[in-house]
Protein backbone atom coordinates (compact mmCIF):
# COMPACT_ATOMS: atom_id res chain seq x y z
CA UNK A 1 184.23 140.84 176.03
CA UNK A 2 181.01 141.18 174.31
CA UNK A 3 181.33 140.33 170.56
CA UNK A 4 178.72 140.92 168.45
CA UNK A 5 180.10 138.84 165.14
CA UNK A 6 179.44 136.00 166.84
CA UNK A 7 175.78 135.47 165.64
CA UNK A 8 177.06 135.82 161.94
CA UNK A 9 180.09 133.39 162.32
CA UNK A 10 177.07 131.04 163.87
CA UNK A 11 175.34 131.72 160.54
CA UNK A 12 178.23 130.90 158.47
CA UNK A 13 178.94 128.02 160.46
CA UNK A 14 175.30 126.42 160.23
CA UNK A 15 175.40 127.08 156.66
CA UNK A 16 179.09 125.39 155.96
CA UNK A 17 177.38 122.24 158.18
CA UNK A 18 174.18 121.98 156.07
CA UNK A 19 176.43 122.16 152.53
CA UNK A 20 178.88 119.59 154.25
CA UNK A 21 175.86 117.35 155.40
CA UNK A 22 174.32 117.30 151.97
CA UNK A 23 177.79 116.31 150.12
CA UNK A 24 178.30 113.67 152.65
CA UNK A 25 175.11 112.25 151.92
CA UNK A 26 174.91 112.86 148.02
CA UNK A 27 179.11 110.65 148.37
CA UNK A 28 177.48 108.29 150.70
CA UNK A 29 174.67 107.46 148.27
CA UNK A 30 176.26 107.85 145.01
CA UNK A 31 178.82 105.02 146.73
CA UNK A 32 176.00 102.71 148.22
CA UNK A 33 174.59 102.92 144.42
CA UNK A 34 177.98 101.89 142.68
CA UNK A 35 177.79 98.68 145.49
CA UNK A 36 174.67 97.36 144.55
CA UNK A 37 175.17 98.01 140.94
CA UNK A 38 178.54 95.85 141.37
CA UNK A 39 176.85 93.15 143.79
CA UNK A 40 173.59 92.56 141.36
CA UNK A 41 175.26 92.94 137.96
CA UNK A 42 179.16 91.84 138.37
CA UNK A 43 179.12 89.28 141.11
CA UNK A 44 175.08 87.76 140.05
CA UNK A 45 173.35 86.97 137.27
CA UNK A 46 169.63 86.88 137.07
CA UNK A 47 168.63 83.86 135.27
CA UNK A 48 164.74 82.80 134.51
CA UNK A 49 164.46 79.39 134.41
CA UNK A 50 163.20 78.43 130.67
CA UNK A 51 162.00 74.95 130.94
CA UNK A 52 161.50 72.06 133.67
CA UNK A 53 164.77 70.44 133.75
CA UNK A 54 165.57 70.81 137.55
CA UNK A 55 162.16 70.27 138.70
CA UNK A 56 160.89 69.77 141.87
CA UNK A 57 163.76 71.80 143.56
CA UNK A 58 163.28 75.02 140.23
CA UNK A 59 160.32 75.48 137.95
CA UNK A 60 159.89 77.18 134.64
CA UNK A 61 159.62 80.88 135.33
CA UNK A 62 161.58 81.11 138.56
CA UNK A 63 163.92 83.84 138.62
CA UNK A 64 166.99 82.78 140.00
CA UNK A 65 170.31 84.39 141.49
CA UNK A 66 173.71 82.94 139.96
CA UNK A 67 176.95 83.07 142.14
CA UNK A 68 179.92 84.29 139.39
CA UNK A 69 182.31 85.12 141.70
CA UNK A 70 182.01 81.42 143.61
CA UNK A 71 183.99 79.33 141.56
CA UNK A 72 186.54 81.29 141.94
CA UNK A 73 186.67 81.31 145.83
CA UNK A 74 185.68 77.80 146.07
CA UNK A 75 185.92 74.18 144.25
CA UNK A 76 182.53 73.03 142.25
CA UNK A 77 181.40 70.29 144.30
CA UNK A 78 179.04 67.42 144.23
CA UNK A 79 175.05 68.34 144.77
CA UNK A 80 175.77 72.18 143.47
CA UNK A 81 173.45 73.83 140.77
CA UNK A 82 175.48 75.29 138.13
CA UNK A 83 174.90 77.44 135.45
CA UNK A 84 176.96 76.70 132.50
CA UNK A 85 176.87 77.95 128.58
CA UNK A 86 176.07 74.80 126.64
CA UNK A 87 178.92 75.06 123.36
CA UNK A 88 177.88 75.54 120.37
CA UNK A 89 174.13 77.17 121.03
CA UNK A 90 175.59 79.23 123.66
CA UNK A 91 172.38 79.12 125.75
CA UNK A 92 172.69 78.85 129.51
CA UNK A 93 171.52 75.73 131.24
CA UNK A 94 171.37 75.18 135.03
CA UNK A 95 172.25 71.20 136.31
CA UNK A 96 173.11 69.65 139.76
CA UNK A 97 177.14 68.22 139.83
CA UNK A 98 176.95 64.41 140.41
CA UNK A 99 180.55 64.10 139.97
CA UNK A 100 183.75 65.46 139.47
CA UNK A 101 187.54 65.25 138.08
CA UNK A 102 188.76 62.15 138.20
CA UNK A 103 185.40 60.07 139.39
CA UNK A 104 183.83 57.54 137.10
CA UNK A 105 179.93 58.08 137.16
CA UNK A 106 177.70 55.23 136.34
CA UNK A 107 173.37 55.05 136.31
CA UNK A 108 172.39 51.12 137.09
CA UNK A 109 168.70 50.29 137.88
CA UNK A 110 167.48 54.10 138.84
CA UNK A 111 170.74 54.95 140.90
CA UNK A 112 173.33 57.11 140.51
CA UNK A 113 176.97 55.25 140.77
CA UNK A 114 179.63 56.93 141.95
CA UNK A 115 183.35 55.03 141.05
CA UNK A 116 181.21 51.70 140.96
CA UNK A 117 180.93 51.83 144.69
CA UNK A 118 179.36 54.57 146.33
CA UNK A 119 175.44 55.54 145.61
CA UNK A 120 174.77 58.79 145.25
CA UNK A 121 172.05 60.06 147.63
CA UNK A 122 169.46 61.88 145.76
CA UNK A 123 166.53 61.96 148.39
CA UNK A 124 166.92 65.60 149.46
CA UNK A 125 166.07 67.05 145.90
CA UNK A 126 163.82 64.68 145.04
CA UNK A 127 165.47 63.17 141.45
CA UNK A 128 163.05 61.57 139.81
CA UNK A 129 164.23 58.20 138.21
CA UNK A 130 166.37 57.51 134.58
CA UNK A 131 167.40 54.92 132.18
CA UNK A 132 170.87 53.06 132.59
CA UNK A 133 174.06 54.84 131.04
CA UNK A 134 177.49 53.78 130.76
CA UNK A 135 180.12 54.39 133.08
CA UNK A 136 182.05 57.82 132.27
CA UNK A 137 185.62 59.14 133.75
CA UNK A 138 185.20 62.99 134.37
CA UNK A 139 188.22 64.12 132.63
CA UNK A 140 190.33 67.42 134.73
CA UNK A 141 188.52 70.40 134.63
CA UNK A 142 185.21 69.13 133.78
CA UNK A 143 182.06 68.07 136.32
CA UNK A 144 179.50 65.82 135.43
CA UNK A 145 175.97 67.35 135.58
CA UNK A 146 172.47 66.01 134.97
CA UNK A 147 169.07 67.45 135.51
CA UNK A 148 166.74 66.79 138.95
CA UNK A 149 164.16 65.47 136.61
CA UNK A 150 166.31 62.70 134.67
CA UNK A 151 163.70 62.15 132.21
CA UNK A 152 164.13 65.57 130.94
CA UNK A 153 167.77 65.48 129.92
CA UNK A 154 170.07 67.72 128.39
CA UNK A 155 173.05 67.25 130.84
CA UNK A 156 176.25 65.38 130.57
CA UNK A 157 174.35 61.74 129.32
CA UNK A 158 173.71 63.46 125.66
CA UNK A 159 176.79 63.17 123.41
CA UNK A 160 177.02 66.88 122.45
CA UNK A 161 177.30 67.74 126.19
CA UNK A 162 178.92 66.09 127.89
CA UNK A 163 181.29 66.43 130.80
CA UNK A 164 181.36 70.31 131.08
CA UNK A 165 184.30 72.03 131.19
CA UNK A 166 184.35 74.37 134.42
CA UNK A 167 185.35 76.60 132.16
CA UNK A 168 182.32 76.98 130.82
CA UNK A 169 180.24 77.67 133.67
CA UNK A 170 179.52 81.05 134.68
CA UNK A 171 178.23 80.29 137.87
CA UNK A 172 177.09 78.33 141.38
CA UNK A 173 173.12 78.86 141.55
CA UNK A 174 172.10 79.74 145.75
CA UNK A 175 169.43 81.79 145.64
CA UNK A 176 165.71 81.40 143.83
CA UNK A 177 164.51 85.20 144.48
CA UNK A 178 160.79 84.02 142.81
CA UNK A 179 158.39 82.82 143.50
CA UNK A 180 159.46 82.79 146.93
CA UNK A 181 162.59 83.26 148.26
CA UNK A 182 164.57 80.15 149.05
CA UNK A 183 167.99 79.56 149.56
CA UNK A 184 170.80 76.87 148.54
CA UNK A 185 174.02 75.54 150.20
């Protein structure tokens, strides 16, 4: 049985495998491409950090990764960064939660009151210290935020702020990508 096609059929063969390879990696890229398109620009938003507000833990200039997708998995909880459109200017702000629906927040003699009882704990991001303000009930569907550096202000203590709406935020903020990479619970 000596058949002497079979060197063309090998021919044809190798030639159906290469054009098969190369459309299984042109798919295979063209789909790895739509995935970090989607992961980078649907679930994160890039946000540079436009003033010192959240100093020490961010810095003006630090490019930082927001989490959209997060506050829909999860609840906003106390100690998270969030990233939040501030009504009426529309520009977006990034604050640490101190409290949330339903607690009453209070700032006596440097500290941070939580329901007129419990202290808040600000050691690990190194809050610098702030003026007295009254006590304030975080309404449903709002958090209280304020900025690491409580001199600085534009958080929930000014009257046009507020208690933000969760609503309004865009986003949970884990990830500072420069100037080095560091992440965030």
């Amino acid at each position: 049985m000596n058949d002497e096609g079979a060197p063309l059929r090998r021919e044809t063969f190798k030639k159906l495998h290469r054009r098969h390879n190369l459309w299984r990696w042109t798919f295979s890229s063209c789909l790895a491409a739509v995935f970090v398109f989607f992961v980078c620009f649907v679930c994160f938003q890039w946000v540079k950090m436009g003033n010192d507000s959240m100093a020490p833990t961010l810095h003006r200039g630090d490019l930082v990764l927001v989490d959209r997708v997060y506050k829909y998995c999860y609840e906003i909880e106390r100690t998270d960064m969030v990233a939040y459109r501030r009504s009426g200017t529309g520009e977006l702000l990034i604050k640490r939660v101190v409290a949330t629906a339903g607690e009453t927040v209070s700032g006596k003699n440097g500290a941070i009151w939580i329901d007129e009882k419990y202290r808040l704990n600000e050691e690990e991001y190194g809050a610098r210290c702030m003026d007295d303000f009254d006590p304030v009930t975080v309404p449903e569907g709002c958090v209280f935020v304020l900025s690491d550096d409580r001199q600085y202000g534009e958080d929930s203590r000014e009257a046009d702020i507020g208690c933000v709406p969760v609503s309004d935020i865009v986003g949970v903020m884990h990830i500072r990508i420069l100037p080095s990479l560091r992440f965030y619970r």
